[in-house]
PDB file of N, CA and C in Angstrom:
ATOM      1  N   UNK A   1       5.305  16.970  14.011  1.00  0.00           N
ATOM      2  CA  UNK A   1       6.263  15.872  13.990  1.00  0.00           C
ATOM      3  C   UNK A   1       7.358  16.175  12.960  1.00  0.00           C
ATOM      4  N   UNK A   2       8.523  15.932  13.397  1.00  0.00           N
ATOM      5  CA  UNK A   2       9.914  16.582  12.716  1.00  0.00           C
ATOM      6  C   UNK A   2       9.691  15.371  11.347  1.00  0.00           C
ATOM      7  N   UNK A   3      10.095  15.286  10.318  1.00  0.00           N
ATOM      8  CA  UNK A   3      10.384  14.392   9.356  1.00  0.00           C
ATOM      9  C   UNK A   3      12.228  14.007   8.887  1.00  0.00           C
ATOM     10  N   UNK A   4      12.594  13.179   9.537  1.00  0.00           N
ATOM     11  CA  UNK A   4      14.318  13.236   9.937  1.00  0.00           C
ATOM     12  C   UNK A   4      14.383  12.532   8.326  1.00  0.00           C
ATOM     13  N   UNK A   5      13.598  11.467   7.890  1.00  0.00           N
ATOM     14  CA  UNK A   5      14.223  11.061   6.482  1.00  0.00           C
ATOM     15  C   UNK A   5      14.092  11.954   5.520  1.00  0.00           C
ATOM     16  N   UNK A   6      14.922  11.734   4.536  1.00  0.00           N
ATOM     17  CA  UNK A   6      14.760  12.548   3.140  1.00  0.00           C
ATOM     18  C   UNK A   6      13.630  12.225   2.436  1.00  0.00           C
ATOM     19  N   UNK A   7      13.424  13.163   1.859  1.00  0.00           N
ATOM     20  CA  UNK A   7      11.850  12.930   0.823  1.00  0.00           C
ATOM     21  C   UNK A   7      12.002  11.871   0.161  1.00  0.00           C
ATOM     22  N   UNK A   8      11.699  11.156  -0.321  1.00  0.00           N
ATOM     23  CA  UNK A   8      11.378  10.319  -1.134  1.00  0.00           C
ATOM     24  C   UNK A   8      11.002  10.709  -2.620  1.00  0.00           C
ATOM     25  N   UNK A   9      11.571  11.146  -3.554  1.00  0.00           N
ATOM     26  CA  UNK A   9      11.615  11.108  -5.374  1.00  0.00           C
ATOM     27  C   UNK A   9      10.510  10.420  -5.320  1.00  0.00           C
ATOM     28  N   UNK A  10      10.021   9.489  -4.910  1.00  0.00           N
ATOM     29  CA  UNK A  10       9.024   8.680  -6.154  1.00  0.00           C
ATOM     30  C   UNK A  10       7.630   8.398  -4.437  1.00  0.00           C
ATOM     31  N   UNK A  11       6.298   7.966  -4.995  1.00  0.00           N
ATOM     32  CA  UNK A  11       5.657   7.201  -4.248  1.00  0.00           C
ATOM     33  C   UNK A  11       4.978   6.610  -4.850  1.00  0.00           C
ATOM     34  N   UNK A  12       4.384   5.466  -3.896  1.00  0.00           N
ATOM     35  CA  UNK A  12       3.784   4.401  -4.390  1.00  0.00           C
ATOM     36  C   UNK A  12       2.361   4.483  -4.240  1.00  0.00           C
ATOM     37  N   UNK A  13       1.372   3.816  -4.827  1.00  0.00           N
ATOM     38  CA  UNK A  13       0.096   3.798  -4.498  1.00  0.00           C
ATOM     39  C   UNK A  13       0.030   2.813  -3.665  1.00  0.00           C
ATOM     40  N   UNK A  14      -1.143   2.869  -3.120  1.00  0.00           N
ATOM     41  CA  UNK A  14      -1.535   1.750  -1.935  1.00  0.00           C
ATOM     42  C   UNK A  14      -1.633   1.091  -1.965  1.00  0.00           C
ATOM     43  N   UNK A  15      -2.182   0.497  -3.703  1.00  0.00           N
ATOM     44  CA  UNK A  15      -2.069  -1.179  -4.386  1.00  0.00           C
ATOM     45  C   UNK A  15      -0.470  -1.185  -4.611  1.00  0.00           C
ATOM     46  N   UNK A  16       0.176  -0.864  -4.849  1.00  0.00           N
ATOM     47  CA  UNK A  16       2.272  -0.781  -5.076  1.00  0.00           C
ATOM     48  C   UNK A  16       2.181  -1.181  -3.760  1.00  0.00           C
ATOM     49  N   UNK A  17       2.634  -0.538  -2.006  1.00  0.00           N
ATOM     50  CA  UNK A  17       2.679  -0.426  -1.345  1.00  0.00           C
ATOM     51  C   UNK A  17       2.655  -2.195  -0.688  1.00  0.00           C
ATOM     52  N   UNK A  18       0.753  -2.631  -1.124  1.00  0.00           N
ATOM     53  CA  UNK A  18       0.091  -3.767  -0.703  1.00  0.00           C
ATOM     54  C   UNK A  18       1.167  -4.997  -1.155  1.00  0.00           C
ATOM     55  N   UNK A  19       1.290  -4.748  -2.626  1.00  0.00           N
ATOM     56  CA  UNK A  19       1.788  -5.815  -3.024  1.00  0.00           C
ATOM     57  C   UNK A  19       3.323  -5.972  -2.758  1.00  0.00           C
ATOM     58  N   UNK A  20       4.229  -4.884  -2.985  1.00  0.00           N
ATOM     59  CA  UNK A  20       5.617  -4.936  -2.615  1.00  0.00           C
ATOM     60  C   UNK A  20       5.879  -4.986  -1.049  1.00  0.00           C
ATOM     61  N   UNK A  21       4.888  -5.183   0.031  1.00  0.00           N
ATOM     62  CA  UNK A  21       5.140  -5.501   1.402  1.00  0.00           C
ATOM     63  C   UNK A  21       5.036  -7.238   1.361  1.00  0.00           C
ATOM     64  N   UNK A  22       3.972  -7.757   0.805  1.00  0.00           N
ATOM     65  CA  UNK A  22       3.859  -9.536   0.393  1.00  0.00           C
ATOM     66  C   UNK A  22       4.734  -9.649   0.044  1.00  0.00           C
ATOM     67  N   UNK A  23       5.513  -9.316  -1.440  1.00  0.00           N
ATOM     68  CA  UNK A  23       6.756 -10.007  -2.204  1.00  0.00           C
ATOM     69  C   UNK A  23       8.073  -9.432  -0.773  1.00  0.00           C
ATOM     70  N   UNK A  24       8.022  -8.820  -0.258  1.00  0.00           N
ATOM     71  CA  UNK A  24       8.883  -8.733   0.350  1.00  0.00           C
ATOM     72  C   UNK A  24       9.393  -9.132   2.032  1.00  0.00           C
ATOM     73  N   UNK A  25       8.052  -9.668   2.419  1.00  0.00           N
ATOM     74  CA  UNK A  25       7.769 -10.671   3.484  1.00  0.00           C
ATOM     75  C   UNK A  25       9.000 -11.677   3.812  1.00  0.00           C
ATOM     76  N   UNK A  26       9.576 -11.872   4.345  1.00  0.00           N
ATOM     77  CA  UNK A  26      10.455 -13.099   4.317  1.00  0.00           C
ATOM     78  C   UNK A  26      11.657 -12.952   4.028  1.00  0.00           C
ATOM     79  N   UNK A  27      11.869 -11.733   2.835  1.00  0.00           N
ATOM     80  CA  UNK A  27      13.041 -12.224   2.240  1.00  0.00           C
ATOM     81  C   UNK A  27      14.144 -10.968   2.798  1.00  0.00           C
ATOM     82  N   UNK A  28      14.700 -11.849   3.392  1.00  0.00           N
ATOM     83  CA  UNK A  28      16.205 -11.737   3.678  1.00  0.00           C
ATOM     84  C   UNK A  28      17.318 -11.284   3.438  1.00  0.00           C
ATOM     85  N   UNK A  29      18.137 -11.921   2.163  1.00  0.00           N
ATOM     86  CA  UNK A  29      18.694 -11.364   1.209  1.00  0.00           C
ATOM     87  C   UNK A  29      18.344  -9.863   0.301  1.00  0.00           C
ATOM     88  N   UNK A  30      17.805  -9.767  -0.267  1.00  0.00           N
ATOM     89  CA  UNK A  30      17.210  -8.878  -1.110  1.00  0.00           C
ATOM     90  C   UNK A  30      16.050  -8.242  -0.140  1.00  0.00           C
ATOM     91  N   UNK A  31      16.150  -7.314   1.168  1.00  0.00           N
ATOM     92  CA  UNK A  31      15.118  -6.772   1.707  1.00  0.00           C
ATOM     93  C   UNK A  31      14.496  -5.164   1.356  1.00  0.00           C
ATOM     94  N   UNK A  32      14.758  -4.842   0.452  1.00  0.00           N
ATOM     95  CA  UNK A  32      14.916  -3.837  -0.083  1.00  0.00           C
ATOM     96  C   UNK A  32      14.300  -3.853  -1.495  1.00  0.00           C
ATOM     97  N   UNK A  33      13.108  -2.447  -2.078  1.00  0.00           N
ATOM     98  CA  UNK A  33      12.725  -2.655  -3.365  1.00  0.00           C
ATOM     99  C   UNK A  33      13.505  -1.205  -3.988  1.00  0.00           C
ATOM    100  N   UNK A  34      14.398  -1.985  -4.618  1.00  0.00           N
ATOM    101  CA  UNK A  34      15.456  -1.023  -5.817  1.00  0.00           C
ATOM    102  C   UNK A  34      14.427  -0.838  -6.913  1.00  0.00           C
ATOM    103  N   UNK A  35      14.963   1.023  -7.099  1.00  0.00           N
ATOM    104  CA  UNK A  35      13.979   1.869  -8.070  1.00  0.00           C
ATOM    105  C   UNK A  35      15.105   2.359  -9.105  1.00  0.00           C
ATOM    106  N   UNK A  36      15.363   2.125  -9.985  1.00  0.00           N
ATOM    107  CA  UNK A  36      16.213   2.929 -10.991  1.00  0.00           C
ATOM    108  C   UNK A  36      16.087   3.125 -12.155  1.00  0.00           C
ATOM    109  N   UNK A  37      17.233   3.348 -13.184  1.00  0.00           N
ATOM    110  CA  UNK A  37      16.916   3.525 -13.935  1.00  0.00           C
ATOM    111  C   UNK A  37      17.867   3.112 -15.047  1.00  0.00           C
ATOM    112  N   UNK A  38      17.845   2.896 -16.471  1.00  0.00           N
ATOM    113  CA  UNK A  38      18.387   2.253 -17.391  1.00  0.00           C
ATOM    114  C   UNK A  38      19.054   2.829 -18.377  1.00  0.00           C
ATOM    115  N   UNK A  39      19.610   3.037 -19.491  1.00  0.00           N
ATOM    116  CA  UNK A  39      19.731   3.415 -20.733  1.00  0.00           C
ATOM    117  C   UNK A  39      19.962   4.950 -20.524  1.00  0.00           C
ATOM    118  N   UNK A  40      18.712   5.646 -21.314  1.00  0.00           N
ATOM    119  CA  UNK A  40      19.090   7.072 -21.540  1.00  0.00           C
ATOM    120  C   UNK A  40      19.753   7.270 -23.215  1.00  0.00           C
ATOM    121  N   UNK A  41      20.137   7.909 -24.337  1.00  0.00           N
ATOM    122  CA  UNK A  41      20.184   7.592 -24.719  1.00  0.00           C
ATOM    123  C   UNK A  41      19.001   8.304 -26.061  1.00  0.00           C
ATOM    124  N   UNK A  42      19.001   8.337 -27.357  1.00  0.00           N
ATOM    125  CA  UNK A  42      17.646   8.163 -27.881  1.00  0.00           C
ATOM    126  C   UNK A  42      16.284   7.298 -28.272  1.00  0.00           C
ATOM    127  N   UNK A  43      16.626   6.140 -27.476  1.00  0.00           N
ATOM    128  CA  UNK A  43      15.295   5.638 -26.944  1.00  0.00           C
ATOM    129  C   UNK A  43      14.734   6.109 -25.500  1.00  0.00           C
ATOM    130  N   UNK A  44      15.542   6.951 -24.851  1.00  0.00           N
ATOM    131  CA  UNK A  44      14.601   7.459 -23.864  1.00  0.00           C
ATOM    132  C   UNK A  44      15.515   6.626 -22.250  1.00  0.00           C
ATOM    133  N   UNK A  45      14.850   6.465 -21.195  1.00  0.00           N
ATOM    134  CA  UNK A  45      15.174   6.319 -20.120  1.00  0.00           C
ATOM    135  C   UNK A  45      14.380   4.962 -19.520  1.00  0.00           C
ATOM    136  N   UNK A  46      14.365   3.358 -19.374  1.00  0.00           N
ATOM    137  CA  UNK A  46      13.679   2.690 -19.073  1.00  0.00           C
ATOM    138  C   UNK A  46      13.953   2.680 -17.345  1.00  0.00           C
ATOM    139  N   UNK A  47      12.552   2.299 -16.786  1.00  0.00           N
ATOM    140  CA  UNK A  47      12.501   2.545 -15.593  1.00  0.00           C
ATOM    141  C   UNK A  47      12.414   0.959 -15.135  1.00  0.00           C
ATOM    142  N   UNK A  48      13.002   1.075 -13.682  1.00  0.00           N
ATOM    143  CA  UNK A  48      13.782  -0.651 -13.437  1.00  0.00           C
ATOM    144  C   UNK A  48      13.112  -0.754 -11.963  1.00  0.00           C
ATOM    145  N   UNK A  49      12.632  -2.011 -11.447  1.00  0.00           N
ATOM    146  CA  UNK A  49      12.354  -2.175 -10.372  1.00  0.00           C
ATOM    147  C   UNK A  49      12.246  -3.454  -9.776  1.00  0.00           C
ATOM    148  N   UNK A  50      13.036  -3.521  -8.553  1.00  0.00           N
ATOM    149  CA  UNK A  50      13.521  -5.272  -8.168  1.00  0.00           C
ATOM    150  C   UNK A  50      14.084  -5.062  -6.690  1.00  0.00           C
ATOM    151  N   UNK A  51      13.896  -6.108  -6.194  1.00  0.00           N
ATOM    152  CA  UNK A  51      14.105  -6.267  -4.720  1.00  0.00           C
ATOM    153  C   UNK A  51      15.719  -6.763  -4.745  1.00  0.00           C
ATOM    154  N   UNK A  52      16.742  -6.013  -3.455  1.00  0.00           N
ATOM    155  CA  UNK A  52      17.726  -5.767  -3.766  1.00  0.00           C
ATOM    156  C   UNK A  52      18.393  -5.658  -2.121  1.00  0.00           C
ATOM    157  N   UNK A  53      19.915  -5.820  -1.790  1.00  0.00           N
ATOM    158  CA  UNK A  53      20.202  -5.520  -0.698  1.00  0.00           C
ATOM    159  C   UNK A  53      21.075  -4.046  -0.961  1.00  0.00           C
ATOM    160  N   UNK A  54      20.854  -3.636  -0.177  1.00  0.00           N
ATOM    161  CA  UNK A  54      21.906  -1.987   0.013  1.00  0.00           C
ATOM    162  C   UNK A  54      22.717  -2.038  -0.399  1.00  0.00           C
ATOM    163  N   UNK A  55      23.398  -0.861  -1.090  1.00  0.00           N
ATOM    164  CA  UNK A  55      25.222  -0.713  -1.624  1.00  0.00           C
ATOM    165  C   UNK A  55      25.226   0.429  -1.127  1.00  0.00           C
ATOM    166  N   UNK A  56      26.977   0.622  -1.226  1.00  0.00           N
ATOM    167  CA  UNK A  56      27.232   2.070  -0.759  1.00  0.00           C
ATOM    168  C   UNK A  56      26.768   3.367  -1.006  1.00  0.00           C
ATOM    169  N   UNK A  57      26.629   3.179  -2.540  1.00  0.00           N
ATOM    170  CA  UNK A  57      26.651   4.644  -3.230  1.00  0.00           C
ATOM    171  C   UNK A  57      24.571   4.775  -3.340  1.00  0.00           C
ATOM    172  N   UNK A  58      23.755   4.199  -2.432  1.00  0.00           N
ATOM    173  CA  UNK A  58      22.298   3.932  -2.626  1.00  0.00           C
ATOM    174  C   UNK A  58      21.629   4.931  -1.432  1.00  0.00           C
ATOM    175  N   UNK A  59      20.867   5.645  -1.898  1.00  0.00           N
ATOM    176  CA  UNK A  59      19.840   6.550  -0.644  1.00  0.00           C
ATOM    177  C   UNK A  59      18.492   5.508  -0.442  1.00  0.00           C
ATOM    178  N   UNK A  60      18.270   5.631   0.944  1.00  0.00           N
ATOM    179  CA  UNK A  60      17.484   4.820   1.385  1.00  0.00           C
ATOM    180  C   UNK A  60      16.555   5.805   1.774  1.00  0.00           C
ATOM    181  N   UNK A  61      15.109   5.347   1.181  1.00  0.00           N
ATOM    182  CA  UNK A  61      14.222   6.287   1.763  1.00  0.00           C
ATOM    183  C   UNK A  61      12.812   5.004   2.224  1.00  0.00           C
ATOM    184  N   UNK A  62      11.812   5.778   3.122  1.00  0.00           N
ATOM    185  CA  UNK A  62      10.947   5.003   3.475  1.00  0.00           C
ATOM    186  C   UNK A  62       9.152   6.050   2.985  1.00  0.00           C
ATOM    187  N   UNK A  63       8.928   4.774   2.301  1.00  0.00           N
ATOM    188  CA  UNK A  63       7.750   5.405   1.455  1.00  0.00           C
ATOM    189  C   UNK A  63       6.746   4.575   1.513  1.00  0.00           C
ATOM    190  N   UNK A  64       5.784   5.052   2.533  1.00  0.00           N
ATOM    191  CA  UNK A  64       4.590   4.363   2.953  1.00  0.00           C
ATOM    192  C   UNK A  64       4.934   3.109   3.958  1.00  0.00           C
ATOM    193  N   UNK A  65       6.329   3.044   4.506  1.00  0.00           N
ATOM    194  CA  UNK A  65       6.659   1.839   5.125  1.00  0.00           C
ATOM    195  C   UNK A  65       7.233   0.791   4.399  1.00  0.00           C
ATOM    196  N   UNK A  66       7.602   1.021   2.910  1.00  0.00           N
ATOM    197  CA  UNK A  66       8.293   0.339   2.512  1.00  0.00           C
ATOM    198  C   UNK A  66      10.062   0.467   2.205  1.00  0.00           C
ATOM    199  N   UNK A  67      10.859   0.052   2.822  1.00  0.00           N
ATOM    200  CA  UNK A  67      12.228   0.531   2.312  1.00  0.00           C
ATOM    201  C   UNK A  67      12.665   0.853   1.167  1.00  0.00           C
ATOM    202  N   UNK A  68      12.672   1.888   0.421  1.00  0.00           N
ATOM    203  CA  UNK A  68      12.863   2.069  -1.168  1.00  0.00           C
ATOM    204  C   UNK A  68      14.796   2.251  -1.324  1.00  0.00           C
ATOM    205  N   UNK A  69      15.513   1.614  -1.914  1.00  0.00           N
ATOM    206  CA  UNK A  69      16.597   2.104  -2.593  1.00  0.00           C
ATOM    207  C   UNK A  69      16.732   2.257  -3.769  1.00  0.00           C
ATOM    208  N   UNK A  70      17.745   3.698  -4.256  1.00  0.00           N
ATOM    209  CA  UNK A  70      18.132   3.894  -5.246  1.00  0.00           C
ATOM    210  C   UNK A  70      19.291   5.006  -5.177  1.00  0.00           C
ATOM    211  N   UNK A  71      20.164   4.151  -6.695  1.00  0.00           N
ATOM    212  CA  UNK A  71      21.299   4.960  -6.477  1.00  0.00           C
ATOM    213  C   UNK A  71      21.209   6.432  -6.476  1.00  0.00           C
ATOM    214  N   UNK A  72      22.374   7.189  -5.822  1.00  0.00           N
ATOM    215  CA  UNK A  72      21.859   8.754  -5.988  1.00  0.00           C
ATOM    216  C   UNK A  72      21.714   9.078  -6.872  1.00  0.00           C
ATOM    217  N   UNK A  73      22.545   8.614  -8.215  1.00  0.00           N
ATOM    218  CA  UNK A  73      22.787   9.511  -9.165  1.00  0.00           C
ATOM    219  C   UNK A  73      21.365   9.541  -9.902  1.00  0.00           C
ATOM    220  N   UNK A  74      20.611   8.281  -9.615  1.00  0.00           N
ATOM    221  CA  UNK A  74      19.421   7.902 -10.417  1.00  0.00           C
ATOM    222  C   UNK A  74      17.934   9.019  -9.937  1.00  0.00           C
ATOM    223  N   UNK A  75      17.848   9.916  -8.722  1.00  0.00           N
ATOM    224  CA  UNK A  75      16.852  10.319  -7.984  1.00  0.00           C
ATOM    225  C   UNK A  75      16.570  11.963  -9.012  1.00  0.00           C
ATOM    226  N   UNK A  76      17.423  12.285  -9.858  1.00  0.00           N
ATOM    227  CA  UNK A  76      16.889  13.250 -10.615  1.00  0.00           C
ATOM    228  C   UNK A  76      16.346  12.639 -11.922  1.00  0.00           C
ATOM    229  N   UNK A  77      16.369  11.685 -12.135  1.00  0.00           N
ATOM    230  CA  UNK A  77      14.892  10.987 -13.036  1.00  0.00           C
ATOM    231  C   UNK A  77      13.897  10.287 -12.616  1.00  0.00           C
ATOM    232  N   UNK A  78      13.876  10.246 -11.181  1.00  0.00           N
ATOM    233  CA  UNK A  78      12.996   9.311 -10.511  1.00  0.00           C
ATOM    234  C   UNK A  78      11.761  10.636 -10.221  1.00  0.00           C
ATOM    235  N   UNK A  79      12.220  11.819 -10.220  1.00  0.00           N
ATOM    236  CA  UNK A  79      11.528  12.885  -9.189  1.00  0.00           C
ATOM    237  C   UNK A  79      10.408  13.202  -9.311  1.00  0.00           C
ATOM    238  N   UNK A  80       9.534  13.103  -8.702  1.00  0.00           N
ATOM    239  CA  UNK A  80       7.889  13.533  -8.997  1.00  0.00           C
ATOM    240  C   UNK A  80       7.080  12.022  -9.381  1.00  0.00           C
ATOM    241  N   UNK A  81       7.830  10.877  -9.841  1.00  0.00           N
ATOM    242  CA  UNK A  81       7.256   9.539 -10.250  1.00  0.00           C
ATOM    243  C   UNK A  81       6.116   8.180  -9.016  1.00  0.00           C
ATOM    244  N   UNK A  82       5.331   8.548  -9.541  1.00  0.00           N
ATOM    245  CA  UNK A  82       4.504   7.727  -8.972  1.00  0.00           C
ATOM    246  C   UNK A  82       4.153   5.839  -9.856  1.00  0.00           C
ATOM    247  N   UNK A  83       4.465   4.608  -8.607  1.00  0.00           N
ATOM    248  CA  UNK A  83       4.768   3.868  -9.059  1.00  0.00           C
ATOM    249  C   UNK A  83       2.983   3.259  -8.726  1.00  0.00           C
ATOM    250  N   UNK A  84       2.740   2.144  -9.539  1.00  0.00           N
ATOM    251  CA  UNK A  84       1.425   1.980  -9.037  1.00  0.00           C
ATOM    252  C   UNK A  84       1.342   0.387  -9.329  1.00  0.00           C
ATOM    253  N   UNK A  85       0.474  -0.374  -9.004  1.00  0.00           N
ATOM    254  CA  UNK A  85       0.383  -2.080  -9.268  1.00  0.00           C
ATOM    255  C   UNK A  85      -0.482  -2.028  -9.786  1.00  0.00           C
ATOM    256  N   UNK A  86      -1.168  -2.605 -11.370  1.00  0.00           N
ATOM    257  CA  UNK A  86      -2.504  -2.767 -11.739  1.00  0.00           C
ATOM    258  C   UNK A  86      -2.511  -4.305 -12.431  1.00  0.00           C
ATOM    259  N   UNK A  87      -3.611  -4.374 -11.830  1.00  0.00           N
ATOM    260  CA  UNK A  87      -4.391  -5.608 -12.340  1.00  0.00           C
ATOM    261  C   UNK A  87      -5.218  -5.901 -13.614  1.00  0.00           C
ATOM    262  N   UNK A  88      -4.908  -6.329 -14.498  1.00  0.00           N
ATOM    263  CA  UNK A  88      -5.677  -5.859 -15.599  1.00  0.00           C
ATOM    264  C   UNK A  88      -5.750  -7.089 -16.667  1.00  0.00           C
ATOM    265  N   UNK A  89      -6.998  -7.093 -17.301  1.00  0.00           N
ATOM    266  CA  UNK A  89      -7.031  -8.341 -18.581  1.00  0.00           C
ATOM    267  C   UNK A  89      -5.947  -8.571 -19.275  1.00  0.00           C
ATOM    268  N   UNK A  90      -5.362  -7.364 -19.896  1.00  0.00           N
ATOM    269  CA  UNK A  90      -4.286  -7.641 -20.640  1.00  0.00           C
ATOM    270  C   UNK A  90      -2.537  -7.130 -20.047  1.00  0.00           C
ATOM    271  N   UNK A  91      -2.565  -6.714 -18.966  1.00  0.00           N
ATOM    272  CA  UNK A  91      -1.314  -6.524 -18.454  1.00  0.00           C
ATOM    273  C   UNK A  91      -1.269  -6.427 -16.773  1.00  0.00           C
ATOM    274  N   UNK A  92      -0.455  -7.218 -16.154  1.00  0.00           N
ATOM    275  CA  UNK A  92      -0.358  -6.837 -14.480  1.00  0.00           C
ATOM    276  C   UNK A  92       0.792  -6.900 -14.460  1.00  0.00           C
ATOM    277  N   UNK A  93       1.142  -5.596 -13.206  1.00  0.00           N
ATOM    278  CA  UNK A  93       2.561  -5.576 -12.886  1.00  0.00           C
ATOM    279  C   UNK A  93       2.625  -4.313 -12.517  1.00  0.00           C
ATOM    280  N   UNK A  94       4.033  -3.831 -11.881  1.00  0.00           N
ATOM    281  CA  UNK A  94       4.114  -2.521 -11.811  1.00  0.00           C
ATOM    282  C   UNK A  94       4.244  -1.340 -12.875  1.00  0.00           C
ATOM    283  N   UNK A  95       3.373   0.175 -12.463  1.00  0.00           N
ATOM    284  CA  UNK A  95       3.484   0.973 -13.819  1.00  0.00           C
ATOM    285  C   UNK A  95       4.294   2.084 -13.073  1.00  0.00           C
ATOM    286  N   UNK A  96       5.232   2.931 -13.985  1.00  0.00           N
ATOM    287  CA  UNK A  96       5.650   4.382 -13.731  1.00  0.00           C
ATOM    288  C   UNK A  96       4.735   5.043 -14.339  1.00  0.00           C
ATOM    289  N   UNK A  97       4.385   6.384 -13.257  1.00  0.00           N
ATOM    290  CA  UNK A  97       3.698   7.100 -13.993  1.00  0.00           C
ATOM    291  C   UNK A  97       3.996   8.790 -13.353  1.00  0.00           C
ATOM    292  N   UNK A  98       4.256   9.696 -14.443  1.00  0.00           N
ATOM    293  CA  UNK A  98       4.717  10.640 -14.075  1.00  0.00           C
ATOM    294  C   UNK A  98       3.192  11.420 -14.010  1.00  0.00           C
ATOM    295  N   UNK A  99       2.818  11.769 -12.818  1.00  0.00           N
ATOM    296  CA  UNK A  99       1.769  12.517 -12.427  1.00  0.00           C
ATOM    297  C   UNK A  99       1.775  14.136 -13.389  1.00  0.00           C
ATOM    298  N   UNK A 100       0.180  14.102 -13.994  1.00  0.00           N
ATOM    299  CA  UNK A 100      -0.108  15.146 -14.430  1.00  0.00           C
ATOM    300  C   UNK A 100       0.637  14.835 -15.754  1.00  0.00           C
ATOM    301  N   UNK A 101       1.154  13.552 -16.219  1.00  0.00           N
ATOM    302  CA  UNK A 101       1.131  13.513 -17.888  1.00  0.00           C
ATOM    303  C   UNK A 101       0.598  12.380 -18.252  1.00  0.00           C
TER     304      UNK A 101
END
């Protein structure tokens, strides 16, 4: 089977996947989960994530069936990043995590 979309920079785990298909059920406006990125800088690079409608300058990729956007310029800090949902006593929400560190 040919693969016509572009790779996808980042993937999600299957708990990411689960939960960003619910929050994104319905909604209309904002159908799209925007991946980017912040700052840069010497505090480093904060990683950003929010449901969003398309802009021009945004690559659309599909990762696990979910519509992912992000701007281009942002996909050489996104690269290799695995996003994940955890549930946990003291923190829930989405994590970046750069595989193998």
């Amino acid at each position: 089977m040919m693969d016509t979309a572009n790779k996808a920079p980042i993937q999600l785990t299957a708990t990411a996947v689960e939960i960003v298909k619910q929050l994104l059920q319905g909604n209309t406006e904002a159908p799209y989960l925007r991946v980017g990125v912040k700052g840069g800088g010497c505090s480093g690079v904060a990683y950003m994530l929010g449901f969003d409608a398309i802009m021009e300058d945004d690559d659309l990729f599909d990762v696990a069936g979910v519509p992912v956007i992000m701007k281009k310029a942002h996909g050489m800090y996104l690269m290799g990043m695995e996003i994940d949902y955890q549930q946990g006593s003291d923190a829930t929400g989405f994590v970046f995590r750069q595989p193998g560190s």
